[in-house]
PDB file of N, CA and C in Angstrom:
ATOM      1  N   UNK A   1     290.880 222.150 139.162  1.00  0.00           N
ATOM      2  CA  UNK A   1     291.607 220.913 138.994  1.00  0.00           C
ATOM      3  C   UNK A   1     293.035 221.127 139.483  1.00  0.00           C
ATOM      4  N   UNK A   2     293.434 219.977 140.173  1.00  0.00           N
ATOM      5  CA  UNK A   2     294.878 220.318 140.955  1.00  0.00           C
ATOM      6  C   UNK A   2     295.588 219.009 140.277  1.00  0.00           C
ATOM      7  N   UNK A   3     296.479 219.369 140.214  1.00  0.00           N
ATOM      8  CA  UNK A   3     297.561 217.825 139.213  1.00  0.00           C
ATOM      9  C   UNK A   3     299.062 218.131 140.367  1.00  0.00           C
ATOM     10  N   UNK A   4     299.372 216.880 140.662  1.00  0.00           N
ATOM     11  CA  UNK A   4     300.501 216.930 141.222  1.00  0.00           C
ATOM     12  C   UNK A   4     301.369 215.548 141.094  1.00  0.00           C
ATOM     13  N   UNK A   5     302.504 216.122 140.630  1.00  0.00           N
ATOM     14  CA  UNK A   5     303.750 215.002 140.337  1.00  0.00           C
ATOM     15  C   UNK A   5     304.428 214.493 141.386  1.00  0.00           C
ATOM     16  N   UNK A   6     304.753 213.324 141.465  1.00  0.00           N
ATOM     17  CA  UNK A   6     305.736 213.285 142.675  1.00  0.00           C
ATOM     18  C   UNK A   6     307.152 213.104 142.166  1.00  0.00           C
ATOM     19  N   UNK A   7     308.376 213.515 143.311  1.00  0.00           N
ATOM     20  CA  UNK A   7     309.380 214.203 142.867  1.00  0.00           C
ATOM     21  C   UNK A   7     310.012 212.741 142.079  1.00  0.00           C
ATOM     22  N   UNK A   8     309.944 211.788 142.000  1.00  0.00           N
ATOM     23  CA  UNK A   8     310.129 210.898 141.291  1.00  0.00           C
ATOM     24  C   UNK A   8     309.773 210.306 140.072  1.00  0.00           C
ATOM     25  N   UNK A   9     309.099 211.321 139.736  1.00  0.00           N
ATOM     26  CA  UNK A   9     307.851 210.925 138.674  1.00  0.00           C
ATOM     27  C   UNK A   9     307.190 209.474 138.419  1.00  0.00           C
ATOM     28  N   UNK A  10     307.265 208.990 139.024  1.00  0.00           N
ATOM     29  CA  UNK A  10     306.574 207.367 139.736  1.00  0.00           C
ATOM     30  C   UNK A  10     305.161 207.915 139.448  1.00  0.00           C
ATOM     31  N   UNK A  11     304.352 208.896 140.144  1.00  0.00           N
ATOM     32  CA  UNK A  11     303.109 208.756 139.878  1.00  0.00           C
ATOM     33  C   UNK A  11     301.985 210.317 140.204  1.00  0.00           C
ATOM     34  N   UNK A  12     301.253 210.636 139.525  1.00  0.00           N
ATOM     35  CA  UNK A  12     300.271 211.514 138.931  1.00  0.00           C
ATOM     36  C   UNK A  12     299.458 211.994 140.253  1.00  0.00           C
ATOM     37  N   UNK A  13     298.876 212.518 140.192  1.00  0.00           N
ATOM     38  CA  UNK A  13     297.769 213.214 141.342  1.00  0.00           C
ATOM     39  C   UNK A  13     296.797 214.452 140.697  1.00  0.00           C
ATOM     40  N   UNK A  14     295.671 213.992 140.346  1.00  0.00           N
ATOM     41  CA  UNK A  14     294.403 214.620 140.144  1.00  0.00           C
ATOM     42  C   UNK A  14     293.246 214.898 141.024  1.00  0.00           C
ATOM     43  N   UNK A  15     293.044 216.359 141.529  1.00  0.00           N
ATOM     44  CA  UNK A  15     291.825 216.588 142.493  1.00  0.00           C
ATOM     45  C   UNK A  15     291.478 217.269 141.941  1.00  0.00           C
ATOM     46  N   UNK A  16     289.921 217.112 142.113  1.00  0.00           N
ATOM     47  CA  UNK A  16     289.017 218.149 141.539  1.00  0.00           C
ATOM     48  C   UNK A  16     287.918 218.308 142.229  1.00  0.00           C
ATOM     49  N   UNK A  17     288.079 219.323 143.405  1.00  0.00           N
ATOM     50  CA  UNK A  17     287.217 219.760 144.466  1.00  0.00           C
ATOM     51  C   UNK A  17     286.085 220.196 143.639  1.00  0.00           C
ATOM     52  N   UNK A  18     285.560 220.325 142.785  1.00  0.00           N
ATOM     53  CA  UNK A  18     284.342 220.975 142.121  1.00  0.00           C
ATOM     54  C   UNK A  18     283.437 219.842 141.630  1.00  0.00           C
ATOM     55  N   UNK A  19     283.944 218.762 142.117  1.00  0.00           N
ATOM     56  CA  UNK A  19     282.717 217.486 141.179  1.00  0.00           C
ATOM     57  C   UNK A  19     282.016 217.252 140.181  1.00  0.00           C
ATOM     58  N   UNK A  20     283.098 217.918 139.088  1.00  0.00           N
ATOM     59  CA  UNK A  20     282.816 217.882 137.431  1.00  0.00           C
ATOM     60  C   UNK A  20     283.227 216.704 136.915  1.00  0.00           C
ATOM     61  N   UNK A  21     282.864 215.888 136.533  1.00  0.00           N
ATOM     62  CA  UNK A  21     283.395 214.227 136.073  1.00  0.00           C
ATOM     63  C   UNK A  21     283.784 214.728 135.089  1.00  0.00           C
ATOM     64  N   UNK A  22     283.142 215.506 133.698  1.00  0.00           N
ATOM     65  CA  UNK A  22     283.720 215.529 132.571  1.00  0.00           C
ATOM     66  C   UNK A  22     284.856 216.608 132.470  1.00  0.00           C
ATOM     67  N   UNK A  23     284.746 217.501 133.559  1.00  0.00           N
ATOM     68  CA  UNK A  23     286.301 218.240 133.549  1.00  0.00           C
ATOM     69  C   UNK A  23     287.348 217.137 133.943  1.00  0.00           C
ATOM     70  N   UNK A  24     286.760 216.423 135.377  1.00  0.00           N
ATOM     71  CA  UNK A  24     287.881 215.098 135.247  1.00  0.00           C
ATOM     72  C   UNK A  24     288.726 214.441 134.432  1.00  0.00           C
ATOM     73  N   UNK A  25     287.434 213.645 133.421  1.00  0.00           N
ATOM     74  CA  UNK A  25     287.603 212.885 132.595  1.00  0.00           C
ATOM     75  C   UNK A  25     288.397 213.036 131.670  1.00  0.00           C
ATOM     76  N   UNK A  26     288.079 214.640 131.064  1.00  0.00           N
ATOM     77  CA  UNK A  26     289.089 215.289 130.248  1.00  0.00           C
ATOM     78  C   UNK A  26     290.349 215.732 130.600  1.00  0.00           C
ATOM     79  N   UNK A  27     290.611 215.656 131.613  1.00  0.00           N
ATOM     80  CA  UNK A  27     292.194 215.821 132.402  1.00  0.00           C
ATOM     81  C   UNK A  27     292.649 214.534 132.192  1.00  0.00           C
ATOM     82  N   UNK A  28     292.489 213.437 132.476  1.00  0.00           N
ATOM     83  CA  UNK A  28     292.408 212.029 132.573  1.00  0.00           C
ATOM     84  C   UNK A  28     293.226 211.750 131.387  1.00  0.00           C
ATOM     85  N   UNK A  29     292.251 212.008 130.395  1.00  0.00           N
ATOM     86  CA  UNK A  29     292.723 211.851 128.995  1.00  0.00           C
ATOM     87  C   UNK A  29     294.525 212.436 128.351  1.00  0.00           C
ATOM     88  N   UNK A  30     294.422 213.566 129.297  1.00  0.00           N
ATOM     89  CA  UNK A  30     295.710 214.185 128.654  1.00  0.00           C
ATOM     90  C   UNK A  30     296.906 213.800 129.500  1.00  0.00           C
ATOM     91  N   UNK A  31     297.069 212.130 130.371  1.00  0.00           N
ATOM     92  CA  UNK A  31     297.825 211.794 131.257  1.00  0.00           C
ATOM     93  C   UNK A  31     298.391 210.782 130.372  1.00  0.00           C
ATOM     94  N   UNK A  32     299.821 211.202 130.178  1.00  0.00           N
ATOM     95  CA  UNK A  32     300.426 209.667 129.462  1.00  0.00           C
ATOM     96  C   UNK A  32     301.621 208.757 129.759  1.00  0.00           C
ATOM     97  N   UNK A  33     301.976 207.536 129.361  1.00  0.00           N
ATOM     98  CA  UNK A  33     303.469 207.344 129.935  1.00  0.00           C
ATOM     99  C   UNK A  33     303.857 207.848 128.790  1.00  0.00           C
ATOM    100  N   UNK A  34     305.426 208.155 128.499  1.00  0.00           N
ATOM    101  CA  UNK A  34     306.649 208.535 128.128  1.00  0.00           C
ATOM    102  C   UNK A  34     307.710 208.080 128.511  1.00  0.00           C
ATOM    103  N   UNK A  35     308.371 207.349 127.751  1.00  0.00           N
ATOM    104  CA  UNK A  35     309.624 206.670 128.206  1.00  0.00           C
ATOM    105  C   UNK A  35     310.447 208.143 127.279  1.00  0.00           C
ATOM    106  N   UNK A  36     311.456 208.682 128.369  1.00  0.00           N
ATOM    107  CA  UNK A  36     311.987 209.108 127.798  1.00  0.00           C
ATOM    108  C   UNK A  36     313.630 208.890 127.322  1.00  0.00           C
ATOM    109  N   UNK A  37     313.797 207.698 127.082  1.00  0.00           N
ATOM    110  CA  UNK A  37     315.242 207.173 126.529  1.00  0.00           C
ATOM    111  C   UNK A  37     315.072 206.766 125.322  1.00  0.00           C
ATOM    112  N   UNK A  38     316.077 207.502 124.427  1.00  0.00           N
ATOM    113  CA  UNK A  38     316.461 207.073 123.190  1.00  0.00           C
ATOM    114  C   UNK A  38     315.713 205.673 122.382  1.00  0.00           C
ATOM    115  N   UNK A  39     316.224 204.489 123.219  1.00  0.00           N
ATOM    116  CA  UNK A  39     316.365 203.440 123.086  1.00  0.00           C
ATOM    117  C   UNK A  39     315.759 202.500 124.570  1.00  0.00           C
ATOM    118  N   UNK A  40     314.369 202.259 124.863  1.00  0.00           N
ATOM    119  CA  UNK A  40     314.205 202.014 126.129  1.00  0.00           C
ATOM    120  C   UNK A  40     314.097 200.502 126.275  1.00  0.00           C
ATOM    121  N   UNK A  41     314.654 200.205 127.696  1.00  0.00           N
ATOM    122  CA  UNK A  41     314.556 198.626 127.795  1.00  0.00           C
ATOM    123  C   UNK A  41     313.529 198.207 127.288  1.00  0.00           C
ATOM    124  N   UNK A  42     313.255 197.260 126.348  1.00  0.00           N
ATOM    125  CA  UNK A  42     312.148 196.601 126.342  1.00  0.00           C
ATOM    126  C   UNK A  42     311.349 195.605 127.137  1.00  0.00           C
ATOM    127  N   UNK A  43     310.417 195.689 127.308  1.00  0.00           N
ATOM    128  CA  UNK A  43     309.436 195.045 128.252  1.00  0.00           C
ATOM    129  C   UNK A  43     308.373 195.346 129.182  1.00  0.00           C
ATOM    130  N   UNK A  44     307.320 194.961 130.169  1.00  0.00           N
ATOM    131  CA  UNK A  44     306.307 195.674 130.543  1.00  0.00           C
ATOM    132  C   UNK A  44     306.317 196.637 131.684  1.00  0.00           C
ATOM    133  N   UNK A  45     305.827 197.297 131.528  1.00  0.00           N
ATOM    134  CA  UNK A  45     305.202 198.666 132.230  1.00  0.00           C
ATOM    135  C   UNK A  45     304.079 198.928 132.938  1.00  0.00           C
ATOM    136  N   UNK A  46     303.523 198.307 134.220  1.00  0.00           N
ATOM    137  CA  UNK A  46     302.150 198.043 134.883  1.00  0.00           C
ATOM    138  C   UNK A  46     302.220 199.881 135.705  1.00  0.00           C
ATOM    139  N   UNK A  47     301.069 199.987 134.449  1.00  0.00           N
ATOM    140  CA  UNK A  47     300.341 201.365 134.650  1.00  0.00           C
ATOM    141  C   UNK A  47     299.148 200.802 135.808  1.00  0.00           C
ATOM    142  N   UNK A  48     299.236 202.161 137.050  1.00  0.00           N
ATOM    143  CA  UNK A  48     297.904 201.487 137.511  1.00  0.00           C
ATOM    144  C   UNK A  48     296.845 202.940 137.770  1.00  0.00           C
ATOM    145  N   UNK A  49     295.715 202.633 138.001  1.00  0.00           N
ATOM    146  CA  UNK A  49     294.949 204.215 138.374  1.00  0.00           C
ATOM    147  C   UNK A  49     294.128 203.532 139.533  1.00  0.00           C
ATOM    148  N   UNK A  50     294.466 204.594 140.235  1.00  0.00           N
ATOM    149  CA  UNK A  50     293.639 204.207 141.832  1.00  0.00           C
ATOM    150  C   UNK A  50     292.736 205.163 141.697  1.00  0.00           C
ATOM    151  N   UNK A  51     291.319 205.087 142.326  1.00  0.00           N
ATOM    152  CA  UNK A  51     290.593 206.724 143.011  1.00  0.00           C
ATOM    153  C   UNK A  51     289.583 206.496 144.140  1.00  0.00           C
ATOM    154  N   UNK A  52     289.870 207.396 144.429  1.00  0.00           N
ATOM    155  CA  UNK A  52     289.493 208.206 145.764  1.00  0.00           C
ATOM    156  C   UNK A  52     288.034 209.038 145.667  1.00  0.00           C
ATOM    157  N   UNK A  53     286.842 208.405 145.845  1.00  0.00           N
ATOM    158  CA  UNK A  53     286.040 209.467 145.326  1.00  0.00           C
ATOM    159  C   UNK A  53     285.667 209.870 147.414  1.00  0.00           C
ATOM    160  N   UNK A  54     285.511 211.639 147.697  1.00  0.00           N
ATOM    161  CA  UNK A  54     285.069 211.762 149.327  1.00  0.00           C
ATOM    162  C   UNK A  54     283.483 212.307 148.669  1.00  0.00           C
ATOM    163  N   UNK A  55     282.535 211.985 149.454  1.00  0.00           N
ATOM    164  CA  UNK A  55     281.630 212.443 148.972  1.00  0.00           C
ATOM    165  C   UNK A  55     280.719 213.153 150.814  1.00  0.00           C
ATOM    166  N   UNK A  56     279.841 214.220 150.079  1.00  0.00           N
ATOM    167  CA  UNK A  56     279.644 215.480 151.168  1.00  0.00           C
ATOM    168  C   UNK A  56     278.115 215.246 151.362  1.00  0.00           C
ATOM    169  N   UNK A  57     277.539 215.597 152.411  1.00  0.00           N
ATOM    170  CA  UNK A  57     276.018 215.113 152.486  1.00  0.00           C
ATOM    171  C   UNK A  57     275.490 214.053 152.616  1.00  0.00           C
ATOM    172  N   UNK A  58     274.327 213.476 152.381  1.00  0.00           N
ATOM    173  CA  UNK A  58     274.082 212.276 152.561  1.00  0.00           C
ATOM    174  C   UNK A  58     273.746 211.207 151.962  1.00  0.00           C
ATOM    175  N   UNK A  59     273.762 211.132 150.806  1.00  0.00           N
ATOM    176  CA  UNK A  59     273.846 210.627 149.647  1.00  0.00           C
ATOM    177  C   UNK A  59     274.521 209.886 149.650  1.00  0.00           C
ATOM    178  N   UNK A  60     274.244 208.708 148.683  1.00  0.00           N
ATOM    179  CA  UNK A  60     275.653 207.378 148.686  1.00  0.00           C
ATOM    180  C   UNK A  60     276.400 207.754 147.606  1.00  0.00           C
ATOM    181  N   UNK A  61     277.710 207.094 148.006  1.00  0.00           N
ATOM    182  CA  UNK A  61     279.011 207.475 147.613  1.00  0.00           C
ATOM    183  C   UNK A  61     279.129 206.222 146.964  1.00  0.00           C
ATOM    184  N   UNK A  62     279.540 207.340 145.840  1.00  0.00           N
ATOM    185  CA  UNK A  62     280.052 205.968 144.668  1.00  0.00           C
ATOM    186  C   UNK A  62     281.498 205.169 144.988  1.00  0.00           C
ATOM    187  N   UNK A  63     281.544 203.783 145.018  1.00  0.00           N
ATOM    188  CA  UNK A  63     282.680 203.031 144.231  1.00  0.00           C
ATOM    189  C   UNK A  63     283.424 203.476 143.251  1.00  0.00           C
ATOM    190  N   UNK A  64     284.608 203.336 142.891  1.00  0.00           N
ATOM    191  CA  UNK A  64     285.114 202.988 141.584  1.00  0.00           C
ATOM    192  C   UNK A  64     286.408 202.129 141.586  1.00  0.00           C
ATOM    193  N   UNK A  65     286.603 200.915 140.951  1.00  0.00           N
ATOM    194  CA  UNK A  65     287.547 200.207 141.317  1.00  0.00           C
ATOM    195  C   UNK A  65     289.031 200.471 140.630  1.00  0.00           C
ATOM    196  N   UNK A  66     289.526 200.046 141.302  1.00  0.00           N
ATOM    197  CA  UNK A  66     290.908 200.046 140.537  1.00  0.00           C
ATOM    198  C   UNK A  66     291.311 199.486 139.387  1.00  0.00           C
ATOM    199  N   UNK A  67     291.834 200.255 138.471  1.00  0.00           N
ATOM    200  CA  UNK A  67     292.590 199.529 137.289  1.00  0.00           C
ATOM    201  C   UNK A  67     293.711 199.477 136.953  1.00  0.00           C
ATOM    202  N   UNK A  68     294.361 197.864 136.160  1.00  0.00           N
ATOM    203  CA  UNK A  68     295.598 197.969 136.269  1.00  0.00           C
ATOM    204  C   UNK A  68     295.867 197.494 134.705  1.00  0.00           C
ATOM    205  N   UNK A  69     297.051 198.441 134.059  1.00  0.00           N
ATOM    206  CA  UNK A  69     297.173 197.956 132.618  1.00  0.00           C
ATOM    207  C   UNK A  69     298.602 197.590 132.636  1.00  0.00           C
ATOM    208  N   UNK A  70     298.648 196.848 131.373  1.00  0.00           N
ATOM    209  CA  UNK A  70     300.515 196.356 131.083  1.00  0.00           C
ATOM    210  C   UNK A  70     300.521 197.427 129.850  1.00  0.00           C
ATOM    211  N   UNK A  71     301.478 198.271 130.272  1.00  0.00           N
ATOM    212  CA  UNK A  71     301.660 198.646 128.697  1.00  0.00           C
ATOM    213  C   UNK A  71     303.317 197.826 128.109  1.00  0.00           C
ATOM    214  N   UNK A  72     302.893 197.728 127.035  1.00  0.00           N
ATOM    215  CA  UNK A  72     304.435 196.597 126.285  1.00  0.00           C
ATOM    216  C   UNK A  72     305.393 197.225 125.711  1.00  0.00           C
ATOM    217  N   UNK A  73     306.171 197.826 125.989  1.00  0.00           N
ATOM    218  CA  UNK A  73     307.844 197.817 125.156  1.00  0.00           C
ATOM    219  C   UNK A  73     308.428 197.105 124.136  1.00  0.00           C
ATOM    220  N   UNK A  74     307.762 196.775 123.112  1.00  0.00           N
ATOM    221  CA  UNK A  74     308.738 196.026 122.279  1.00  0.00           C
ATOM    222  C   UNK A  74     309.926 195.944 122.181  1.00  0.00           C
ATOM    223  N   UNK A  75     310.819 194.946 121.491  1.00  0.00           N
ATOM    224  CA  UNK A  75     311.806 195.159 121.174  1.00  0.00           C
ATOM    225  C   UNK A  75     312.440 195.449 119.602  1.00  0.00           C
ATOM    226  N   UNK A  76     313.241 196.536 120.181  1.00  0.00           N
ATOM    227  CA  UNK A  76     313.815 196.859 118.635  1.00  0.00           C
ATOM    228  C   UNK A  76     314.182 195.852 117.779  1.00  0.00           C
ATOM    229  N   UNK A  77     313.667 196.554 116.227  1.00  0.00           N
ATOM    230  CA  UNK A  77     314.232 195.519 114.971  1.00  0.00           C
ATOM    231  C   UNK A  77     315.753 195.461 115.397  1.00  0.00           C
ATOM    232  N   UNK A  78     316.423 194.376 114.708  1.00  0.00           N
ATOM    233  CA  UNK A  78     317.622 194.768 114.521  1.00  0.00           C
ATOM    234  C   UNK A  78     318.270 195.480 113.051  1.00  0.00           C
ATOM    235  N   UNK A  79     319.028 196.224 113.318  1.00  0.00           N
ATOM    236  CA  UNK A  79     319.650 197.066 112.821  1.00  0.00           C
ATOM    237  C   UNK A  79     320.081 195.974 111.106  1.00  0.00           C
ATOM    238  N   UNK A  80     319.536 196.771 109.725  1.00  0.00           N
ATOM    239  CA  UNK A  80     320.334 196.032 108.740  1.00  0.00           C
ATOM    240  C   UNK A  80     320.907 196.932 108.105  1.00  0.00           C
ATOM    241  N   UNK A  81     321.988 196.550 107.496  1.00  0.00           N
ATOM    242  CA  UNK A  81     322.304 197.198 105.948  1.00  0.00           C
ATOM    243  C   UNK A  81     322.460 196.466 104.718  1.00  0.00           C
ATOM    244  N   UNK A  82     322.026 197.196 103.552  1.00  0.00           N
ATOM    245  CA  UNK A  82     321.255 196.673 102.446  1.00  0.00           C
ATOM    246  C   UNK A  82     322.502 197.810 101.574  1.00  0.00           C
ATOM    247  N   UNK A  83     323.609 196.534 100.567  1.00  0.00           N
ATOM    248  CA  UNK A  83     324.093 196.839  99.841  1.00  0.00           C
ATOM    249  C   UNK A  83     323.602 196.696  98.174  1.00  0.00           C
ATOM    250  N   UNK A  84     323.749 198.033  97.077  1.00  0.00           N
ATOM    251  CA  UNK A  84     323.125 197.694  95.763  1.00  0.00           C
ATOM    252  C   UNK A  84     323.873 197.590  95.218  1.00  0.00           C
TER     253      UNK A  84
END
């Protein structure tokens, strides 16, 4: 399994010359966003996963389509203080 970042961290890169889906799959799993600010703008985040399947011999080659998610940012409570 090969994982590669780009220098922007914009976006992920998974190959896996050995054609193990569930070694895949399980790499897959351990890919996450992270906002890493304190306090991050709130609002959406369009995660997308593309793939690439090359397939060898003569056999048909699978499809797999693209998916695209929103992940949401809420926005922070606001800040109270509570006198007794």
């Amino acid at each position: 399994m090969k994982v590669h970042v780009s220098a922007s961290q914009l976006s992920v890169t998974l190959q896996d010359d050995l054609g193990d889906p569930e070694a895949f799959s399980e790499a897959l799993r351990h890919v996450a966003y992270v906002d890493t600010r304190a306090f991050p703008s709130p609002g959406q985040r369009i995660v997308q996963l593309r793939t690439n399947v090359t397939c060898y011999g003569e056999g048909p080659c699978m499809e797999i389509p693209d998916v695209e998610v929103v992940v949401v940012v809420p926005k922070p409570p606001e800040p109270r203080i509570t006198l007794w």
